[in-house]
PDB file of N, CA and C in Angstrom:
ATOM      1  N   UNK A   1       0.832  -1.184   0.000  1.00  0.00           N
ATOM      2  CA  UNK A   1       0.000   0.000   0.000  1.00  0.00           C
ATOM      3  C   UNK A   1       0.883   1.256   0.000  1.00  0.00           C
ATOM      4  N   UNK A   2       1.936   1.226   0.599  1.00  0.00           N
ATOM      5  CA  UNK A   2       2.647   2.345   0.816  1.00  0.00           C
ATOM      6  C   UNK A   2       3.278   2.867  -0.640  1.00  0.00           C
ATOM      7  N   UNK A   3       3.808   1.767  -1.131  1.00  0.00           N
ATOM      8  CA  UNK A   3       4.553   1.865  -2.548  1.00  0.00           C
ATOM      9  C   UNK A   3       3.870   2.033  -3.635  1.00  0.00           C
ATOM     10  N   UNK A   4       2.481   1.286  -3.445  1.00  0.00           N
ATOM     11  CA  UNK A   4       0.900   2.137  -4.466  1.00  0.00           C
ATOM     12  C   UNK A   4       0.257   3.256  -4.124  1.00  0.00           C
ATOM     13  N   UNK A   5       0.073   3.872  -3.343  1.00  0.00           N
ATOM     14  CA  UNK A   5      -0.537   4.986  -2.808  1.00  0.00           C
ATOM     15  C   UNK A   5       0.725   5.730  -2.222  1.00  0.00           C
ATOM     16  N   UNK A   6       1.545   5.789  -1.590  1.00  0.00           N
ATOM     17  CA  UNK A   6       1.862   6.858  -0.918  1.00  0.00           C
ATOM     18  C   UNK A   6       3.039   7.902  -1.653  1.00  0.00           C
ATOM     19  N   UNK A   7       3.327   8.922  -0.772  1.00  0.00           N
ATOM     20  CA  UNK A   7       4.110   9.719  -1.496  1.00  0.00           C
ATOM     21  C   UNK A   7       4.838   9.615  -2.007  1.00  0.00           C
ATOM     22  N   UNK A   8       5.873   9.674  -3.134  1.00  0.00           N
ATOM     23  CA  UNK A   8       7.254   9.280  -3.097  1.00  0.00           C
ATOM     24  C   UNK A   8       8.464  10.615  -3.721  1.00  0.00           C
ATOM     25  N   UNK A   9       9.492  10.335  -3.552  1.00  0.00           N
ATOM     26  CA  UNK A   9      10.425  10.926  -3.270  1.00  0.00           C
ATOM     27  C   UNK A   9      12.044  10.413  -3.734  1.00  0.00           C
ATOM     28  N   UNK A  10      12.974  11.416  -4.314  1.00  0.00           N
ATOM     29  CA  UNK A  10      14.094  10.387  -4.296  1.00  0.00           C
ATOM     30  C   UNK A  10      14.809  10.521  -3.383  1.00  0.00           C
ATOM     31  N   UNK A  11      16.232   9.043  -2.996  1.00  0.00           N
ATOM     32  CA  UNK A  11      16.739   8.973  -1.968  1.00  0.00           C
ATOM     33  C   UNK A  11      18.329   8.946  -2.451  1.00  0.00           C
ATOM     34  N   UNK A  12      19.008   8.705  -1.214  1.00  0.00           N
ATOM     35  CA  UNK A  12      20.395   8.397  -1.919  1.00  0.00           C
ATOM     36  C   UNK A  12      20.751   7.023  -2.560  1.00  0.00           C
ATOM     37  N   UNK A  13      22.212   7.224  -3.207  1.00  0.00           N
ATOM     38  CA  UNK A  13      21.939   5.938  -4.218  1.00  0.00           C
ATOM     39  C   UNK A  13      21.065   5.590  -4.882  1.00  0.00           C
ATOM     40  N   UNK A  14      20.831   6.715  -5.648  1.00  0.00           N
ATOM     41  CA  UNK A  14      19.688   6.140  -7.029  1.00  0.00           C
ATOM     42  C   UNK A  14      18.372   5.344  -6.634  1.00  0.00           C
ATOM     43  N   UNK A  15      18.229   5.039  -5.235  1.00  0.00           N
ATOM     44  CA  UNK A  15      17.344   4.961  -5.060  1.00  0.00           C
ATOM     45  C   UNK A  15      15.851   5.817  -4.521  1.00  0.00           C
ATOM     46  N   UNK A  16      14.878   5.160  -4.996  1.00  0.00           N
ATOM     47  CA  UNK A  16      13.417   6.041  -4.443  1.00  0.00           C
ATOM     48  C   UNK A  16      12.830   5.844  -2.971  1.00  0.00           C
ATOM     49  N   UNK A  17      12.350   6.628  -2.522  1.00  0.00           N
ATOM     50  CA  UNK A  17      11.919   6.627  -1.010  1.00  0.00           C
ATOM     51  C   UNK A  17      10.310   6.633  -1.892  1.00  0.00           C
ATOM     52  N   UNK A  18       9.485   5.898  -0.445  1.00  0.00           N
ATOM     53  CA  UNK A  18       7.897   5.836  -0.255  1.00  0.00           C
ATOM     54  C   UNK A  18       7.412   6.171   1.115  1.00  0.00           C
ATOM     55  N   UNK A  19       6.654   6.808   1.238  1.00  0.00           N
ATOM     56  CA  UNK A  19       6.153   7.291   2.916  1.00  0.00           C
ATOM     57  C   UNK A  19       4.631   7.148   2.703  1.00  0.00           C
ATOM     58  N   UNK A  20       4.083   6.461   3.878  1.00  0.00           N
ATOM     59  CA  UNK A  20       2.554   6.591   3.676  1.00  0.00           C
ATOM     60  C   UNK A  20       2.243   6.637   5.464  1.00  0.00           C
ATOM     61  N   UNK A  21       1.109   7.718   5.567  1.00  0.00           N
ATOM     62  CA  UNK A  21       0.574   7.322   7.545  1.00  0.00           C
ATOM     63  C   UNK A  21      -0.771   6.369   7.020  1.00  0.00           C
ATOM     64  N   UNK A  22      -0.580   5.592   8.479  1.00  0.00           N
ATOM     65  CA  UNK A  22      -1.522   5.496   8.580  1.00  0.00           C
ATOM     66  C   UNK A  22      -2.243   5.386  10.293  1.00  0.00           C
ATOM     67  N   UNK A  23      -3.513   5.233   9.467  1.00  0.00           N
ATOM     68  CA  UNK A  23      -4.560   5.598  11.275  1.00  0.00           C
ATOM     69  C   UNK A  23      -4.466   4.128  11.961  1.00  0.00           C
ATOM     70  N   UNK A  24      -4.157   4.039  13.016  1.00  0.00           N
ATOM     71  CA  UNK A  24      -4.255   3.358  14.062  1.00  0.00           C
ATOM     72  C   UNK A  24      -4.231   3.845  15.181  1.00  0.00           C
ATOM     73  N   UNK A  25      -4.571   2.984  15.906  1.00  0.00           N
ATOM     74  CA  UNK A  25      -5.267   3.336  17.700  1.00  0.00           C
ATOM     75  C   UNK A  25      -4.343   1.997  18.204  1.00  0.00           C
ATOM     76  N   UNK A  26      -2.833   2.413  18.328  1.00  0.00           N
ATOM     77  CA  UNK A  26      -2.447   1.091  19.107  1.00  0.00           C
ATOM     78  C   UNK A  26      -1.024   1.676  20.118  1.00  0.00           C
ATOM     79  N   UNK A  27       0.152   0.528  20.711  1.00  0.00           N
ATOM     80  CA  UNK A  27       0.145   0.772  21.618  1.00  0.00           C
ATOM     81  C   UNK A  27       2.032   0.491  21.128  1.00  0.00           C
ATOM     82  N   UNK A  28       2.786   1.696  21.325  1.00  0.00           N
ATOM     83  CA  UNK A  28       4.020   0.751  21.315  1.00  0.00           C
ATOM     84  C   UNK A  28       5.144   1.501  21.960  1.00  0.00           C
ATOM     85  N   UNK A  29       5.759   0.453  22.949  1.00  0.00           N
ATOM     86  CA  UNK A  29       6.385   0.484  23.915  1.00  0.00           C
ATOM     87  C   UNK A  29       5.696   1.575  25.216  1.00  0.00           C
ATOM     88  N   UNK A  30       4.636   1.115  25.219  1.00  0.00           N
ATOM     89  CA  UNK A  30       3.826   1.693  26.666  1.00  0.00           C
ATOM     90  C   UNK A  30       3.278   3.169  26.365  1.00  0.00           C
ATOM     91  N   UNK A  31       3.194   3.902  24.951  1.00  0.00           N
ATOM     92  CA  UNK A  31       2.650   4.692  24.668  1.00  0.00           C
ATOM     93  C   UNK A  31       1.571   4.310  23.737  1.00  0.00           C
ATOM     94  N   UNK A  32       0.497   5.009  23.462  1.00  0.00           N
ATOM     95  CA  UNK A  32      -0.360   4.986  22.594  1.00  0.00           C
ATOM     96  C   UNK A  32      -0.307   6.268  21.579  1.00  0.00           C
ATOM     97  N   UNK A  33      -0.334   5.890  19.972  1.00  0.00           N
ATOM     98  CA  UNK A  33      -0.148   6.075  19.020  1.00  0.00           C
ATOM     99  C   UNK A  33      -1.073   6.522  18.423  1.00  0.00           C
ATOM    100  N   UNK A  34      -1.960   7.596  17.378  1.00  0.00           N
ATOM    101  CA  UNK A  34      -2.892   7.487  16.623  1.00  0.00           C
ATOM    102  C   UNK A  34      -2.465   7.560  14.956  1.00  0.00           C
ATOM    103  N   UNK A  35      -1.287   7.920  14.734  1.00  0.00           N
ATOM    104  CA  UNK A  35      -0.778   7.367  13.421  1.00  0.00           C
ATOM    105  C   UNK A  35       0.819   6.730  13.726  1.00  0.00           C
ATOM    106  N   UNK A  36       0.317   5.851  12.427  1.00  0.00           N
ATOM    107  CA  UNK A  36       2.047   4.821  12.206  1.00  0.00           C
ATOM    108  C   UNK A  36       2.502   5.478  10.353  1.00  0.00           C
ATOM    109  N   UNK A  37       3.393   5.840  10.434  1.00  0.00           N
ATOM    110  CA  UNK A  37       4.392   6.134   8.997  1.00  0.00           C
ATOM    111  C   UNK A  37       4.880   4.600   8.519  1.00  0.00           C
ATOM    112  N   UNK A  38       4.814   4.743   7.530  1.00  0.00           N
ATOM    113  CA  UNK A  38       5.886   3.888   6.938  1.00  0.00           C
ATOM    114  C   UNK A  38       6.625   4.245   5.909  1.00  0.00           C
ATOM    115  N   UNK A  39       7.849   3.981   5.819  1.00  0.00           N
ATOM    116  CA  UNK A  39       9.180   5.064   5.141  1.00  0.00           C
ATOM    117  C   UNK A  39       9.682   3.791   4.431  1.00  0.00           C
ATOM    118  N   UNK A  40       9.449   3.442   3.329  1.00  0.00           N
ATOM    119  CA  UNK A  40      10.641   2.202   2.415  1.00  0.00           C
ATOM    120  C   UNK A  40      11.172   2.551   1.441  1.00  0.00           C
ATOM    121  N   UNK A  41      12.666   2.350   1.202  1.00  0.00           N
ATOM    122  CA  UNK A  41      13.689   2.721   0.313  1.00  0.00           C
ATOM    123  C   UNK A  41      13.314   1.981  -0.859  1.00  0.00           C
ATOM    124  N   UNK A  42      13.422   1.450  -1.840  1.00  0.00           N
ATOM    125  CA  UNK A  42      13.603   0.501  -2.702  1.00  0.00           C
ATOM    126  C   UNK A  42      13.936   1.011  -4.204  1.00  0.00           C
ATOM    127  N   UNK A  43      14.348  -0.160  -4.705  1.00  0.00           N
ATOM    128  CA  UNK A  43      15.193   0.270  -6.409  1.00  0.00           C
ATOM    129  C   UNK A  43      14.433  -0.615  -7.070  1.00  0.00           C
ATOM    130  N   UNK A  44      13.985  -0.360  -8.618  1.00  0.00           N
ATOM    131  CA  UNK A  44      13.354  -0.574  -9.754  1.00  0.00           C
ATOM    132  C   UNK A  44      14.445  -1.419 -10.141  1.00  0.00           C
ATOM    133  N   UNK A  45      13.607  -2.721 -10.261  1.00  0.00           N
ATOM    134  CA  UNK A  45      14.219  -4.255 -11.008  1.00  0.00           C
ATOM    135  C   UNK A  45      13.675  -4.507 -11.940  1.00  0.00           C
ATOM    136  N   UNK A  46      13.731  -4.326 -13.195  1.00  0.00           N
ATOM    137  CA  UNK A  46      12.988  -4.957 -14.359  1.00  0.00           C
ATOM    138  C   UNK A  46      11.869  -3.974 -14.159  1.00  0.00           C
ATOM    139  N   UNK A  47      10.281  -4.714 -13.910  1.00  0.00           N
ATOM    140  CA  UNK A  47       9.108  -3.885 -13.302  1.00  0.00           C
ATOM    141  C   UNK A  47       8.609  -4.030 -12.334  1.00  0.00           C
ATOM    142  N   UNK A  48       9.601  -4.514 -11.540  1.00  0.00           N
ATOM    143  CA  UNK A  48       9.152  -4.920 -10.013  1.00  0.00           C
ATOM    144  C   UNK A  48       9.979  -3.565  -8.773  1.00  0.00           C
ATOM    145  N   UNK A  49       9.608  -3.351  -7.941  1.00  0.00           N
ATOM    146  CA  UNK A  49      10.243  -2.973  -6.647  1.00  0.00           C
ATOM    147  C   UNK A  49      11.097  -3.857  -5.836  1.00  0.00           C
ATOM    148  N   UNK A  50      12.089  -3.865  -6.003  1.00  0.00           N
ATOM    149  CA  UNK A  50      12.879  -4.641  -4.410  1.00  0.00           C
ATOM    150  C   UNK A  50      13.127  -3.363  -3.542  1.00  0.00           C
ATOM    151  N   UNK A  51      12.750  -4.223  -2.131  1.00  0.00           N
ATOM    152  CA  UNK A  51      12.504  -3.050  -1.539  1.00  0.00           C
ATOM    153  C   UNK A  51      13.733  -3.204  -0.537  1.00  0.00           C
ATOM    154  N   UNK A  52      14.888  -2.310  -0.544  1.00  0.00           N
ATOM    155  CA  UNK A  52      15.954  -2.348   0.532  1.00  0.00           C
ATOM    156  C   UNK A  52      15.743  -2.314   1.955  1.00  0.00           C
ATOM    157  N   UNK A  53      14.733  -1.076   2.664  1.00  0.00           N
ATOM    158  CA  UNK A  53      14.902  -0.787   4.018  1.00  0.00           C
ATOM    159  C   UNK A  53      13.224  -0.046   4.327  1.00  0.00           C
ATOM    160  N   UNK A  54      12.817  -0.717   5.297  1.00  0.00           N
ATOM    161  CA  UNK A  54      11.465  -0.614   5.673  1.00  0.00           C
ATOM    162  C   UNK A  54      12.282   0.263   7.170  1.00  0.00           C
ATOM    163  N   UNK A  55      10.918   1.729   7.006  1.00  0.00           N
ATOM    164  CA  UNK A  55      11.048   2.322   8.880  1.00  0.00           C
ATOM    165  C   UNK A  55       9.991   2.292   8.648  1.00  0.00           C
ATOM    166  N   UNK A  56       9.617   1.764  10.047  1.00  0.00           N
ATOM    167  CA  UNK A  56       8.293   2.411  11.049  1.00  0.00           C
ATOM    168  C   UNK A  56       8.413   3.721  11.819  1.00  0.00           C
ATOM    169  N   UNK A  57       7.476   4.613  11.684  1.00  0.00           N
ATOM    170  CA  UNK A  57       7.458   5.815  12.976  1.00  0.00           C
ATOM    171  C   UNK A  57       6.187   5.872  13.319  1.00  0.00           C
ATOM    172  N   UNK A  58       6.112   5.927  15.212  1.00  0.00           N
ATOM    173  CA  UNK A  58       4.755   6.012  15.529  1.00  0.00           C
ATOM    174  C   UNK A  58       4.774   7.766  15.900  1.00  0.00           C
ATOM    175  N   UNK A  59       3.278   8.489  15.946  1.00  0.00           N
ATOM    176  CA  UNK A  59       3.017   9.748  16.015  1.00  0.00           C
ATOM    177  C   UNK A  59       1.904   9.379  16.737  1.00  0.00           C
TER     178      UNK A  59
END
């Protein structure tokens, strides 16, 4: 979802960045959260995505 819908951006090394929030109501490391990011690097293979490096950020 992140890599179909969300923003994207370029990164270092020729590669592209993807960022997408999303809504959740959950719980991590003893705080509660109402959005989670997700941030993945990845490089264009043929017509596929391999995706190098997945972040999570909670907000």
């Amino acid at each position: 979802m992140t890599i179909e819908r969300g923003e994207q951006f370029s990164a270092k090394y020729g590669r592209t960045g993807f960022r997408r929030n999303f809504s959740c109501d959950g719980t991590w490391r003893g705080k509660r959260y109402g959005v989670k990011q997700i941030e993945i690097y990845a490089e264009k293979e043929d017509s596929e995505w391999l995706v190098v490096t997945v972040i999570s950020r909670y907000f």
